[in-house]
C-alpha atoms as a PDB file:
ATOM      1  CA  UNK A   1     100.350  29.949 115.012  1.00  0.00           C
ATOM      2  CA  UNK A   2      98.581  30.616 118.168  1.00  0.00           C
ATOM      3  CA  UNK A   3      94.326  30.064 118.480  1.00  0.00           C
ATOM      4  CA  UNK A   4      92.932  33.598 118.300  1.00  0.00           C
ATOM      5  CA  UNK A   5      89.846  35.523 117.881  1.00  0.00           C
ATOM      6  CA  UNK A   6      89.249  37.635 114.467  1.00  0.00           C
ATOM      7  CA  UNK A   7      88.387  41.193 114.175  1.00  0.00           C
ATOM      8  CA  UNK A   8      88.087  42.752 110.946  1.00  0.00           C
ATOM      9  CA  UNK A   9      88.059  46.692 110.373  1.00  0.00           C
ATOM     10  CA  UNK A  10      84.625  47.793 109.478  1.00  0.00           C
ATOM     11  CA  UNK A  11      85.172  48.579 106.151  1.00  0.00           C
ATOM     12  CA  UNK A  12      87.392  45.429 105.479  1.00  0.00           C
ATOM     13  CA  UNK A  13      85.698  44.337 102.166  1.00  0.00           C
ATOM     14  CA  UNK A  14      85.981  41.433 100.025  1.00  0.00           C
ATOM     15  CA  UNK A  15      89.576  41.181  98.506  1.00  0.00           C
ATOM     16  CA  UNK A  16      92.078  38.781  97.388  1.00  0.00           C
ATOM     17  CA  UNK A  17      95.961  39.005  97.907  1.00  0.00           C
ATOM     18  CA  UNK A  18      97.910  39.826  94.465  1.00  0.00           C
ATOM     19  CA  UNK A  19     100.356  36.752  94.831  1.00  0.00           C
ATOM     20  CA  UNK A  20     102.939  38.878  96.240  1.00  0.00           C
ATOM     21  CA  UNK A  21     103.002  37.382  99.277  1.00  0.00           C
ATOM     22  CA  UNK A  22     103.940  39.226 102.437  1.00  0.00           C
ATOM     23  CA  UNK A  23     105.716  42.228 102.261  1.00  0.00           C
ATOM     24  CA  UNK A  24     106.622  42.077 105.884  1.00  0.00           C
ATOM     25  CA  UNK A  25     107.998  38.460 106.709  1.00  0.00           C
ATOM     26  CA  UNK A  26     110.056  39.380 109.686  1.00  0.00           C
ATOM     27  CA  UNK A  27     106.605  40.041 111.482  1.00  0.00           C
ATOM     28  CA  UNK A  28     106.549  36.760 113.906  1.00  0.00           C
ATOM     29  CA  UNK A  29     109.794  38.429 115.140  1.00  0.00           C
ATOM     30  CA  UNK A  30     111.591  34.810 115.432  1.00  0.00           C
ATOM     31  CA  UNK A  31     114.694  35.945 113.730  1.00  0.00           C
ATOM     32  CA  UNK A  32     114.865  38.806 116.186  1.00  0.00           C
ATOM     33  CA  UNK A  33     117.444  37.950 118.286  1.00  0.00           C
ATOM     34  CA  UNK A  34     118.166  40.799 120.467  1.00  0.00           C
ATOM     35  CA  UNK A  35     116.254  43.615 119.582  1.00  0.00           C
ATOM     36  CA  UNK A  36     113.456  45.232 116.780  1.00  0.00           C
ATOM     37  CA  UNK A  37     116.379  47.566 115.256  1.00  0.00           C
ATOM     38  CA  UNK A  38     114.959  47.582 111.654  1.00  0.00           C
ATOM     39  CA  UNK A  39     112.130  46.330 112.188  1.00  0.00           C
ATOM     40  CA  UNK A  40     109.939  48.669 114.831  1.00  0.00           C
ATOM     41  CA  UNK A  41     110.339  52.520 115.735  1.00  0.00           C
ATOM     42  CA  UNK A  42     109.150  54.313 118.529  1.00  0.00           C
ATOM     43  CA  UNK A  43     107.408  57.777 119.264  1.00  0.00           C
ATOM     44  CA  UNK A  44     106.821  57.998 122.816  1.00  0.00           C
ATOM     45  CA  UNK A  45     106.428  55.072 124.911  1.00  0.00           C
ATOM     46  CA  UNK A  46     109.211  52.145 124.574  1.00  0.00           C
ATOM     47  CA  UNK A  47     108.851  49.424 122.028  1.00  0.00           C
ATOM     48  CA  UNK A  48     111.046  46.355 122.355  1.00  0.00           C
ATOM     49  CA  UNK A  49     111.489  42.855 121.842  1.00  0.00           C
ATOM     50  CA  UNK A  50     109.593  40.677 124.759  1.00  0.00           C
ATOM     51  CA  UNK A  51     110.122  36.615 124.772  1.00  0.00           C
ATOM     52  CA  UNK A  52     107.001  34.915 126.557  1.00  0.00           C
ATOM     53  CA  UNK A  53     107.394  32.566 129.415  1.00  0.00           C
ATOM     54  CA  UNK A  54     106.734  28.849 129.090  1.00  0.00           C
ATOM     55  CA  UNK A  55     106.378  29.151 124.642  1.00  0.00           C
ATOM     56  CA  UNK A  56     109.477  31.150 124.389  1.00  0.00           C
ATOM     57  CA  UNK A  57     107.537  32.891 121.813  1.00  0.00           C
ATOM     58  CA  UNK A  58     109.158  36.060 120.610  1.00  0.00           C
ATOM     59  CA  UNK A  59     106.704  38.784 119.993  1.00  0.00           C
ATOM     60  CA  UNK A  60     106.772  42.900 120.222  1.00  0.00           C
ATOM     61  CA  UNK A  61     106.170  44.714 123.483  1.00  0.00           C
ATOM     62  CA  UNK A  62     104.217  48.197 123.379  1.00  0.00           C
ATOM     63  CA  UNK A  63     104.639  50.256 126.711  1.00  0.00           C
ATOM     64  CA  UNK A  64     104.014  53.517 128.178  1.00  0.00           C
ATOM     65  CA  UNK A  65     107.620  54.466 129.557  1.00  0.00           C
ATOM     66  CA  UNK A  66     106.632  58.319 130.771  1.00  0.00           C
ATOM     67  CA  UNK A  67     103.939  60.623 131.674  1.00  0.00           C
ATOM     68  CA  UNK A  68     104.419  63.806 130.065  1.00  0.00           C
ATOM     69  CA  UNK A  69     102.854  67.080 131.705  1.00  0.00           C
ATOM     70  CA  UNK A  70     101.699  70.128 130.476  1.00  0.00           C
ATOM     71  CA  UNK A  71     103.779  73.573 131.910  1.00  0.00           C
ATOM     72  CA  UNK A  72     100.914  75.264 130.899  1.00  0.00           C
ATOM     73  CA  UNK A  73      97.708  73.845 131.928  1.00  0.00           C
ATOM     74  CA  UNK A  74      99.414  70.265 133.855  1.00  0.00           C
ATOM     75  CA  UNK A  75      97.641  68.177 131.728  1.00  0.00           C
ATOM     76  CA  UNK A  76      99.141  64.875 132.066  1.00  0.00           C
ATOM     77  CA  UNK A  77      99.639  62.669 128.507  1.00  0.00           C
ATOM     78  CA  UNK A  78     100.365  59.028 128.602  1.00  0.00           C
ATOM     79  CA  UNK A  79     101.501  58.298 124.890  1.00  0.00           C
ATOM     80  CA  UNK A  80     103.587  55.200 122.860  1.00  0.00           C
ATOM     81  CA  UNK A  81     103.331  54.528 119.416  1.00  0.00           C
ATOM     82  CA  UNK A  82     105.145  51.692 117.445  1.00  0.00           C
ATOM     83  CA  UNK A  83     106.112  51.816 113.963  1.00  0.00           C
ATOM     84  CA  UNK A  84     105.642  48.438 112.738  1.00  0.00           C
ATOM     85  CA  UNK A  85     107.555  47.073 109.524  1.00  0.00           C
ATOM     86  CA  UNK A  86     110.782  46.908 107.918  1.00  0.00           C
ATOM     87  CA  UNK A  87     113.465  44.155 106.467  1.00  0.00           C
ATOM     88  CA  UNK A  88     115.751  44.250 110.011  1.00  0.00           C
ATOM     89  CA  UNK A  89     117.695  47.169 108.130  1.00  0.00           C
ATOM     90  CA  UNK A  90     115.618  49.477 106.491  1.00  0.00           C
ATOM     91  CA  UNK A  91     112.970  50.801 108.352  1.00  0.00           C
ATOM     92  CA  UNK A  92     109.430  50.855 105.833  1.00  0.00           C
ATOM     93  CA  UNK A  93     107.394  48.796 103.252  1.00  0.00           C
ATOM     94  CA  UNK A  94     107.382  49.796 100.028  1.00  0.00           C
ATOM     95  CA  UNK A  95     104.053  50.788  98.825  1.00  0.00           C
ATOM     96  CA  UNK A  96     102.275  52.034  95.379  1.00  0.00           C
ATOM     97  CA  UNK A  97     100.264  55.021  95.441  1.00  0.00           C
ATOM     98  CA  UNK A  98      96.610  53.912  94.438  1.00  0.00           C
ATOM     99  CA  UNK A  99      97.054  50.466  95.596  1.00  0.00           C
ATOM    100  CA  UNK A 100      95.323  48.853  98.035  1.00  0.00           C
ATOM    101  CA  UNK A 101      97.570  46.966 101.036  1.00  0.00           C
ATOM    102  CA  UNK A 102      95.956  44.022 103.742  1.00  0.00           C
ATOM    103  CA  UNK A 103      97.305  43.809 106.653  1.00  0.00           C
ATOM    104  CA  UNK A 104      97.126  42.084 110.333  1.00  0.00           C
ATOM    105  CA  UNK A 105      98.535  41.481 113.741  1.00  0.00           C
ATOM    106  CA  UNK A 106      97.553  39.567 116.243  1.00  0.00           C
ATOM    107  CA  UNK A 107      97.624  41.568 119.602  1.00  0.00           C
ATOM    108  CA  UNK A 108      97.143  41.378 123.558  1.00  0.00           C
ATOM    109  CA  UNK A 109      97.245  43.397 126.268  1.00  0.00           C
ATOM    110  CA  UNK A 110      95.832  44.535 129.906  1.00  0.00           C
ATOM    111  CA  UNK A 111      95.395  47.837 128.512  1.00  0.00           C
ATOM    112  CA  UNK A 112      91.045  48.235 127.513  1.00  0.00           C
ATOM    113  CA  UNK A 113      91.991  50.612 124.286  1.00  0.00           C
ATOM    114  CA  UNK A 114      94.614  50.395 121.565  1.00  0.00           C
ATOM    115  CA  UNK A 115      94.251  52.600 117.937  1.00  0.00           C
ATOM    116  CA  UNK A 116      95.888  51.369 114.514  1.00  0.00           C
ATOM    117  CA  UNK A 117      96.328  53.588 111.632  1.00  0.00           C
ATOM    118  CA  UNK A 118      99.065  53.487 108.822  1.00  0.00           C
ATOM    119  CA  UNK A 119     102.142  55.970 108.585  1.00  0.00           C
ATOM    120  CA  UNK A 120     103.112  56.995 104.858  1.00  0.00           C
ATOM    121  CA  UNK A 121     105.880  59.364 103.527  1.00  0.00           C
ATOM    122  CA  UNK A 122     107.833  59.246  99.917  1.00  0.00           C
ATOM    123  CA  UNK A 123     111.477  59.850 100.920  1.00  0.00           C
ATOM    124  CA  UNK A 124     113.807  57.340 101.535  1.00  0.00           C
ATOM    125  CA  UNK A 125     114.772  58.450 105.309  1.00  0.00           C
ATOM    126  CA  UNK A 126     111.610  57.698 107.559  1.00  0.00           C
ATOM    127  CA  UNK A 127     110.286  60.615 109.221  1.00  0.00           C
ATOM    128  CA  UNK A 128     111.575  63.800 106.705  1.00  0.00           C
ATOM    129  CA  UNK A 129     107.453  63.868 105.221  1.00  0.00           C
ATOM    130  CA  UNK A 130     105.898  61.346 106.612  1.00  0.00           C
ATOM    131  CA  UNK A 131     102.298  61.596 107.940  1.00  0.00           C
ATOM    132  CA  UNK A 132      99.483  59.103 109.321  1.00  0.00           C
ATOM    133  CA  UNK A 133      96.493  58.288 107.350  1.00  0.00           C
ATOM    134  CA  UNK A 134      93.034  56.102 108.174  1.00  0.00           C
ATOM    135  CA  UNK A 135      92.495  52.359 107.782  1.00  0.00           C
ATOM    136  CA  UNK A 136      89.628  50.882 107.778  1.00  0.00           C
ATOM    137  CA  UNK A 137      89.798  49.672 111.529  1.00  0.00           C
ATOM    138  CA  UNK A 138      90.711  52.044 113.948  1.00  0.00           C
ATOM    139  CA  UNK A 139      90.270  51.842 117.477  1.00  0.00           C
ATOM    140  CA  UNK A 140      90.481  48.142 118.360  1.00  0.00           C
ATOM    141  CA  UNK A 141      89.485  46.926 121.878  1.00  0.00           C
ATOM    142  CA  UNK A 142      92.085  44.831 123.597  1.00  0.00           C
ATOM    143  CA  UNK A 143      91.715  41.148 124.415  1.00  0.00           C
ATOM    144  CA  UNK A 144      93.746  39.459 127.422  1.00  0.00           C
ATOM    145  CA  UNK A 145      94.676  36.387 125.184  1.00  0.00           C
ATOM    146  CA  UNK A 146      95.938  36.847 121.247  1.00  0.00           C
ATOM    147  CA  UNK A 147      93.480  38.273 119.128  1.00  0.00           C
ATOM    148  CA  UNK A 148      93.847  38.611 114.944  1.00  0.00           C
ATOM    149  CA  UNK A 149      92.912  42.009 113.851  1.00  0.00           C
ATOM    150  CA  UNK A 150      92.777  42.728 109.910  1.00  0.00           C
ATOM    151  CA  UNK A 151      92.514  45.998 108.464  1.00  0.00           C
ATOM    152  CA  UNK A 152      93.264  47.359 104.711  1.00  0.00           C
ATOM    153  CA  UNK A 153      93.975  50.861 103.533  1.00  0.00           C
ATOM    154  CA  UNK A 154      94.411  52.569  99.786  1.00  0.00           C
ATOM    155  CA  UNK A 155      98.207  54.317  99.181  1.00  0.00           C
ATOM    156  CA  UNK A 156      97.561  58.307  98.513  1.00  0.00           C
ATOM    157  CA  UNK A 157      99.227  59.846  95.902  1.00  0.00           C
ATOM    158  CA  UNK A 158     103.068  60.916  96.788  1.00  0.00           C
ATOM    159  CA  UNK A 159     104.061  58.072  99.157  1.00  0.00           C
ATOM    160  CA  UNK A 160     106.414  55.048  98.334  1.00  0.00           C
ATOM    161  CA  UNK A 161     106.516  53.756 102.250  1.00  0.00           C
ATOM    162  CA  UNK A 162     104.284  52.335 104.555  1.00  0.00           C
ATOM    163  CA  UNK A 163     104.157  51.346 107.929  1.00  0.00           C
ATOM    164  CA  UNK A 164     101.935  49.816 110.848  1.00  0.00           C
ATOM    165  CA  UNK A 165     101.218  52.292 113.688  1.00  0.00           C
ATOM    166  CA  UNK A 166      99.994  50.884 116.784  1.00  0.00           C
ATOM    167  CA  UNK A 167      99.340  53.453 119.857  1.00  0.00           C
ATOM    168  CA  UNK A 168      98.093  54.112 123.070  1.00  0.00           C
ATOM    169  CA  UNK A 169      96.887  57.316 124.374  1.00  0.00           C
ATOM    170  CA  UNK A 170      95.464  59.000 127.132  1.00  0.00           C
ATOM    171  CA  UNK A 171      95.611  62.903 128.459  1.00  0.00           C
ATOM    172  CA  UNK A 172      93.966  63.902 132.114  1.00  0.00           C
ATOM    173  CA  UNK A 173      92.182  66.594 129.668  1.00  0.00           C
ATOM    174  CA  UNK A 174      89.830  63.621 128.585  1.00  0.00           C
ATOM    175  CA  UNK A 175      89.006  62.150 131.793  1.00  0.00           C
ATOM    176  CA  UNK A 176      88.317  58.861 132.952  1.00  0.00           C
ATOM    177  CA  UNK A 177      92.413  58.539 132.060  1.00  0.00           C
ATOM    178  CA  UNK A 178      92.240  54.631 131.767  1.00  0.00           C
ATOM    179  CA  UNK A 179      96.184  54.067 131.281  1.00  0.00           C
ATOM    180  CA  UNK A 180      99.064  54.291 133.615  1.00  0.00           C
ATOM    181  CA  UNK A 181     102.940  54.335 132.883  1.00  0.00           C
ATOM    182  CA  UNK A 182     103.907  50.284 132.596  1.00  0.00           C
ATOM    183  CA  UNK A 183     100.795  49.678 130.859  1.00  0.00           C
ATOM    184  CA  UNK A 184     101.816  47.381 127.889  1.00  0.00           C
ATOM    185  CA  UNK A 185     100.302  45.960 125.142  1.00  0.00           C
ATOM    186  CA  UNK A 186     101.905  43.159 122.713  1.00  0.00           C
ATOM    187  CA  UNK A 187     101.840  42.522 118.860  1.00  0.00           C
ATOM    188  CA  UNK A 188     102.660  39.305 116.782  1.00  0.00           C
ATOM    189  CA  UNK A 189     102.338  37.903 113.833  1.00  0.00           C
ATOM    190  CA  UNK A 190     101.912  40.783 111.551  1.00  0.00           C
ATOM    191  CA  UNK A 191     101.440  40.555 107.969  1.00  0.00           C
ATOM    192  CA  UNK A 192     101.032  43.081 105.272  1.00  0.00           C
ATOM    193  CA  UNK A 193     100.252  42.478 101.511  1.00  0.00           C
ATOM    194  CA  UNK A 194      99.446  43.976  98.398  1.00  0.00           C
ATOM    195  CA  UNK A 195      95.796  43.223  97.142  1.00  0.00           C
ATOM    196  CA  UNK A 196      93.882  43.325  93.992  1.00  0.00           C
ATOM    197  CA  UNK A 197      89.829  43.887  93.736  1.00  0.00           C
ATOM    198  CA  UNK A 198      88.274  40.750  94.302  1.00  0.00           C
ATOM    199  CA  UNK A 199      86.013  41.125  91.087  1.00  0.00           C
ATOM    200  CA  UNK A 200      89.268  41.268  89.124  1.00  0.00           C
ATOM    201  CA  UNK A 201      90.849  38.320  90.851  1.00  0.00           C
ATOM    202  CA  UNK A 202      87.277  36.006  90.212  1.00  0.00           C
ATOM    203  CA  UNK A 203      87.780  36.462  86.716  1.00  0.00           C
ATOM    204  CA  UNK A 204      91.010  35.071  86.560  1.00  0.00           C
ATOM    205  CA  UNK A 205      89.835  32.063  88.925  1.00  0.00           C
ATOM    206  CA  UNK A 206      92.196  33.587  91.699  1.00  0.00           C
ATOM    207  CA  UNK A 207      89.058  34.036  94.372  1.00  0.00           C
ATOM    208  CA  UNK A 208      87.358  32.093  96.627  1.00  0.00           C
ATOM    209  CA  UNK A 209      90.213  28.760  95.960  1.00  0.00           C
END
């Protein structure tokens, strides 16, 4: 695993994983082969599979394809979001409402900004209800070399999915517009697993081993 700083979302409180391991073990993207087809989904931007010189290293790749402008008012957007998590055929995690999930990614870029939230929806086809909800880190700034950033959420009520959404965004209506099209950012590494409180998982001598 590659040397990299830590930054933990700022509500990232003391937890311990459930046993249940991680629910997205696909995430160093060495078994992708040719693609992230069941594994990543895009909105805006293109998201695809990137191989780094010299280590070979297969990671994700995060990039601003388009600039998309305003008829109106010609405000100009830059936007890409990736969709992170999924078995390589079925796009989603499965979640429990009232749980609460850990997750992390290690990430790089040029880019000075990047945000990270969670998508959630109940059906079984991605997209049909789904809807974007808080973790506890947020707007992360980028590092040149791979950084670890760990965040955690609780499942509303309603929602059986869950996945990792990493963006960038910028709009000419919010100047200084720091992002151009080809501006990339990269993602490895990810993990994301069910936890327990970690007051419950001291008494049964689960903590702090």
């Amino acid at each position: 695993m590659k040397k990299s700083a830590l930054i933990l979302g700022s509500l990232f409180t003391f937890a311990a994983f459930a046993g249940e391991g991680n629910l997205f073990p696909l995430g160093n993207f060495t078994a992708a082969k040719k693609n992230l087809s069941g594994l990543v989904r895009c909105n805006g931007g293109n998201a695809k599979l990137f191989c780094e010189e010299y280590t070979w290293n297969n990671c994700g790749r995060l990039e601003i394809d388009r600039a998309y402008t305003n008829s109106a008012d010609k405000t100009v957007t830059y936007p890409a979001t990736a969709w992170i998590g999924g078995d390589g055929k079925t796009f989603g995690l499965p979640i429990e409402e009232g749980c609460r999930y850990d997750f992390s990614l290690e990430i790089r870029g040029e880019v000075k900004k990047a945000n990270l939230n969670i998508q959630v929806w109940n059906d079984n086809v991605w997209g049909k209800d789904s809807k974007t909800i808080k973790a506890d880190i947020n707007r992360i700034a980028v590092q040149k070399t791979w950084t670890l950033y760990k965040g955690s959420f609780v499942a509303p009520k309603g929602v059986k999915n869950a996945a990792i959404a990493l963006s960038l965004w910028a709009s000419t209506r919010y100047p200084p517009v720091s992002l151009k099209v080809g501006d990339a950012v990269y993602f490895d590494n990810v993990k994301f697993e069910k936890a327990e409180d970690g007051f419950a998982a001291l008494k049964k001598g689960g903590a702090g081993k």
